[in-house]
Protein backbone atom coordinates (compact mmCIF):
# COMPACT_ATOMS: atom_id res chain seq x y z
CA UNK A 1 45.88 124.87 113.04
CA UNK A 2 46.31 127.83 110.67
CA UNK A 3 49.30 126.16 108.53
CA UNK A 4 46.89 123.54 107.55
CA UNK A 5 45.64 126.34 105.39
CA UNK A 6 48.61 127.14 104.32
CA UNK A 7 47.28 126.40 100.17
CA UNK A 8 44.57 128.89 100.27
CA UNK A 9 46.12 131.41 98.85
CA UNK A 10 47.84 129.45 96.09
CA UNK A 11 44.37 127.92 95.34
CA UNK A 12 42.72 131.18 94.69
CA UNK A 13 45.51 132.18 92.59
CA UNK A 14 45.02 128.68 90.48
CA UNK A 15 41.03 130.33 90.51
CA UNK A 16 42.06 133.44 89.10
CA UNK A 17 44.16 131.77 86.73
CA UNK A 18 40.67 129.36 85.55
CA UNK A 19 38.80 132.70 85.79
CA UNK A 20 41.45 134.13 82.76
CA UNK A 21 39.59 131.94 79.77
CA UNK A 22 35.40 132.87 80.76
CA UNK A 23 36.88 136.64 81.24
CA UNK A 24 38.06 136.25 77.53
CA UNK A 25 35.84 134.11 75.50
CA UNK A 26 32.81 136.61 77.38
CA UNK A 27 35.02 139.48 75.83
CA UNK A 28 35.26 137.93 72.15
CA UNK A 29 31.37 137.36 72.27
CA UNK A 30 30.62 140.71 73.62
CA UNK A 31 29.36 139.80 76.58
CA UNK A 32 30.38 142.40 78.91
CA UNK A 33 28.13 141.82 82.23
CA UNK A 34 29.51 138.03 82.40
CA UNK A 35 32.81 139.03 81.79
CA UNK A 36 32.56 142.17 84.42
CA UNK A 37 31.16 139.45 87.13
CA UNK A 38 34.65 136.87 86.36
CA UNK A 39 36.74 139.80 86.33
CA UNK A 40 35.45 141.04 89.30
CA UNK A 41 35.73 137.57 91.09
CA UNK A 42 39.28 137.08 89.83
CA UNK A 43 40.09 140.36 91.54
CA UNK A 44 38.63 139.79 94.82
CA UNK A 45 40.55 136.27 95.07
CA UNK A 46 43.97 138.56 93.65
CA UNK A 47 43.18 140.95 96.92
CA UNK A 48 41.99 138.21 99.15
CA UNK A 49 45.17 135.79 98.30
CA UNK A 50 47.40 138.42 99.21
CA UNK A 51 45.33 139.10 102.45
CA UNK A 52 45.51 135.80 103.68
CA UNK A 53 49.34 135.31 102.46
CA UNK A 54 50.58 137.97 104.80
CA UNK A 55 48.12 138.42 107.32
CA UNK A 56 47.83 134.76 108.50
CA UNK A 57 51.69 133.82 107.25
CA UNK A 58 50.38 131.27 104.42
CA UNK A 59 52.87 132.58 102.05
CA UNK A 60 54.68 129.84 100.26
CA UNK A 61 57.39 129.59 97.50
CA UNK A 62 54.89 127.95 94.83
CA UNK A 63 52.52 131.89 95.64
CA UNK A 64 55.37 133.65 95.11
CA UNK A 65 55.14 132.24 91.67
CA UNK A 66 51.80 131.65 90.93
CA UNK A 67 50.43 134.93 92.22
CA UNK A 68 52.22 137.44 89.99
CA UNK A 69 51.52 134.89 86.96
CA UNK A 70 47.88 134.72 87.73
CA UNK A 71 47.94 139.02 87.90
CA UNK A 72 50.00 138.91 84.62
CA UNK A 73 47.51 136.80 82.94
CA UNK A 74 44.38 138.25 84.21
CA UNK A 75 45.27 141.98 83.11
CA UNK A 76 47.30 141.52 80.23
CA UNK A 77 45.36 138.83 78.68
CA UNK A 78 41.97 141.31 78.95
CA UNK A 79 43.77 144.15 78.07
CA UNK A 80 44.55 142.02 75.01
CA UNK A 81 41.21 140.94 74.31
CA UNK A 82 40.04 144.43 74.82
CA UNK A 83 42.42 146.00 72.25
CA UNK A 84 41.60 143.06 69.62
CA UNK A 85 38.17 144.35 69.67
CA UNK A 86 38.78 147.70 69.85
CA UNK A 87 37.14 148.71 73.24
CA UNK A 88 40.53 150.23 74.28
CA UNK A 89 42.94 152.55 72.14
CA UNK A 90 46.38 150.63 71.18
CA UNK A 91 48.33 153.36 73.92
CA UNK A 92 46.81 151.91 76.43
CA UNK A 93 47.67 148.00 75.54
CA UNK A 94 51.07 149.31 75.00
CA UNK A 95 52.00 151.14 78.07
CA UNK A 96 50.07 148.24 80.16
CA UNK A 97 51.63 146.01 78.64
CA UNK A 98 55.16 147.30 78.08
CA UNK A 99 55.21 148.18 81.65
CA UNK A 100 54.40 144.28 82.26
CA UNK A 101 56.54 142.91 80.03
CA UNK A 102 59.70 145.08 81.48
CA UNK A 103 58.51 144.15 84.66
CA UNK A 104 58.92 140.60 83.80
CA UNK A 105 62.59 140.88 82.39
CA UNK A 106 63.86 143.27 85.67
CA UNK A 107 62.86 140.50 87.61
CA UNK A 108 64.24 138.26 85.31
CA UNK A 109 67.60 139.96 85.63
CA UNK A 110 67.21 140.36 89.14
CA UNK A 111 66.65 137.15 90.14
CA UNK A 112 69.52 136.17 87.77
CA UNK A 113 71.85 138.51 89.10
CA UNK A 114 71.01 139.41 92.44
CA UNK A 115 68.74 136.85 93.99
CA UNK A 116 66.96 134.11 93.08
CA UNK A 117 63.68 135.41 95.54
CA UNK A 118 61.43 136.84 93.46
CA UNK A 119 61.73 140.71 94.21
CA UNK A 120 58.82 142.11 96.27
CA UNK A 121 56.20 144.34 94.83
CA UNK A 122 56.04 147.96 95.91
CA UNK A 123 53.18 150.19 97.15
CA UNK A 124 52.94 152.10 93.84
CA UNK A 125 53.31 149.06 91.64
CA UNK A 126 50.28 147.53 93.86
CA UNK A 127 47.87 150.68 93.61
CA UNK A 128 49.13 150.92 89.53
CA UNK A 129 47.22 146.64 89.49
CA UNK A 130 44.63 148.08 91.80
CA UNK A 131 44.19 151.55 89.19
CA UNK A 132 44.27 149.29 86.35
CA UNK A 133 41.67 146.79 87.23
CA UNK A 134 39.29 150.01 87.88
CA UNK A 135 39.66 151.25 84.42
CA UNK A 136 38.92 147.26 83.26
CA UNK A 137 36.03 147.38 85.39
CA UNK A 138 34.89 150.89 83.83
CA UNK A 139 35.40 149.54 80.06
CA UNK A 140 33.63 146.89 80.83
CA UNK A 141 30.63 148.86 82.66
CA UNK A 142 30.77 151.70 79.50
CA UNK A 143 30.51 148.00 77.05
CA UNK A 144 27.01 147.38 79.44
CA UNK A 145 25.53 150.12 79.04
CA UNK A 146 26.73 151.71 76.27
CA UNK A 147 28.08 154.94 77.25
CA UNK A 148 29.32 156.99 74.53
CA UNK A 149 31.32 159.37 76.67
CA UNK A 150 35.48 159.90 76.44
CA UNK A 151 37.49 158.56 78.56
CA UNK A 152 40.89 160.51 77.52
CA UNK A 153 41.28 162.04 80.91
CA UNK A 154 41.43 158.61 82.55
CA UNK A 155 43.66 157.21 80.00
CA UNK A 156 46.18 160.16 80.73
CA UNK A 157 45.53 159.43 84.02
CA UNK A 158 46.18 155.57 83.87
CA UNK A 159 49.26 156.43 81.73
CA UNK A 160 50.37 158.61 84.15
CA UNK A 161 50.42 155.96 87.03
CA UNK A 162 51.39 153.02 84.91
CA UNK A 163 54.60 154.71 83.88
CA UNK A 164 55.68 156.12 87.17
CA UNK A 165 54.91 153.02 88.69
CA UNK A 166 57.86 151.53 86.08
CA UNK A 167 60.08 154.17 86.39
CA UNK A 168 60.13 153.43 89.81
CA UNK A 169 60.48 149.60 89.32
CA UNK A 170 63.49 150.47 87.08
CA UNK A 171 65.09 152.92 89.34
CA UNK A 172 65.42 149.88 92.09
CA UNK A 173 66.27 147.55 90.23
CA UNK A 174 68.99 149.62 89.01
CA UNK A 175 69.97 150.60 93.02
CA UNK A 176 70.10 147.09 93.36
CA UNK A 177 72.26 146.11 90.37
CA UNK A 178 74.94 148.90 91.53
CA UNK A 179 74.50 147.75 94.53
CA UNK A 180 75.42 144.24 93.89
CA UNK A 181 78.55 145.34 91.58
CA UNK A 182 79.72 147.47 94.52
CA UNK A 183 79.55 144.79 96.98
């Protein structure tokens, strides 16, 4: 019965993808509280997706795809928007977005090279999504109601993650590059 529902996942990833434009026009027009209820709906489908993919065996070749597009476009495209409009300082859209652009090309290479699977994601890379969606969330609720108050220490913080959690990306794909030269 259970691979009848085999598309679930994939369709909330095509959701989260739909979800990407209303997150962003809300942003542009400064309405935070519409774009904090998408956002927050695109995550729970990112988290329940990936639930459902592994837990009930509905993963498919077309997720493996979709899903990491529909997380690429969901937190880079706000963290975009965000910077445009100055809600976020440019270190932040740089390290969040370096990190997923050099994501993109190690699994480019890797799939070229190695494997044409896409390579799995790790623990840290998941809670570095899972940290990064928090501080969207928080931006957003500061935007609402108009706190005033610093958030340095969480930007040093979110650095902190996002950039171990690509040195650590890096430092397999290397492994698996030597790996596959030594074979």
């Amino acid at each position: 019965m259970s691979k009848y529902f085999i598309f679930i996942p994939n369709l909330l990833s095509i959701v989260r993808i739909g979800l990407v434009y209303p997150i962003l026009n809300n942003i542009l027009m400064s309405n935070f509280l519409i774009s904090l209820g998408y956002f927050l709906i695109a995550s729970l489908t990112d988290a329940l997706d990936g639930f459902l993919a592994r837990r009930m065996n509905w993963q498919t070749y077309l997720g493996t795809i979709l899903d990491p597009v529909a997380d690429k476009l969901l937190l880079s495209g706000t963290i975009l928007f965000l910077w445009l409009n100055s809600y976020i300082p440019s270190y932040i859209f740089v390290i969040f977005i370096g990190r997923d652009l050099a994501i993109l090309l190690g699994a480019a290479v890797h799939m070229t090279l190695i494997e044409s699977e896409t390579p799995l994601p790790n623990i840290l890379g998941k809670l570095t999504t899972g940290l990064q969606i928090a501080y969207i969330v928080i931006v957003f609720i500061f935007e609402i109601f108009n706190v005033a108050a610093s958030m340095l220490l969480l930007d040093i913080f979110i650095i902190i993650v996002t950039l171990l959690s690509l040195f650590v990306y890096a430092r397999n794909w290397f492994t698996s590059i030597n790996e596959y030269h030594n074979e």
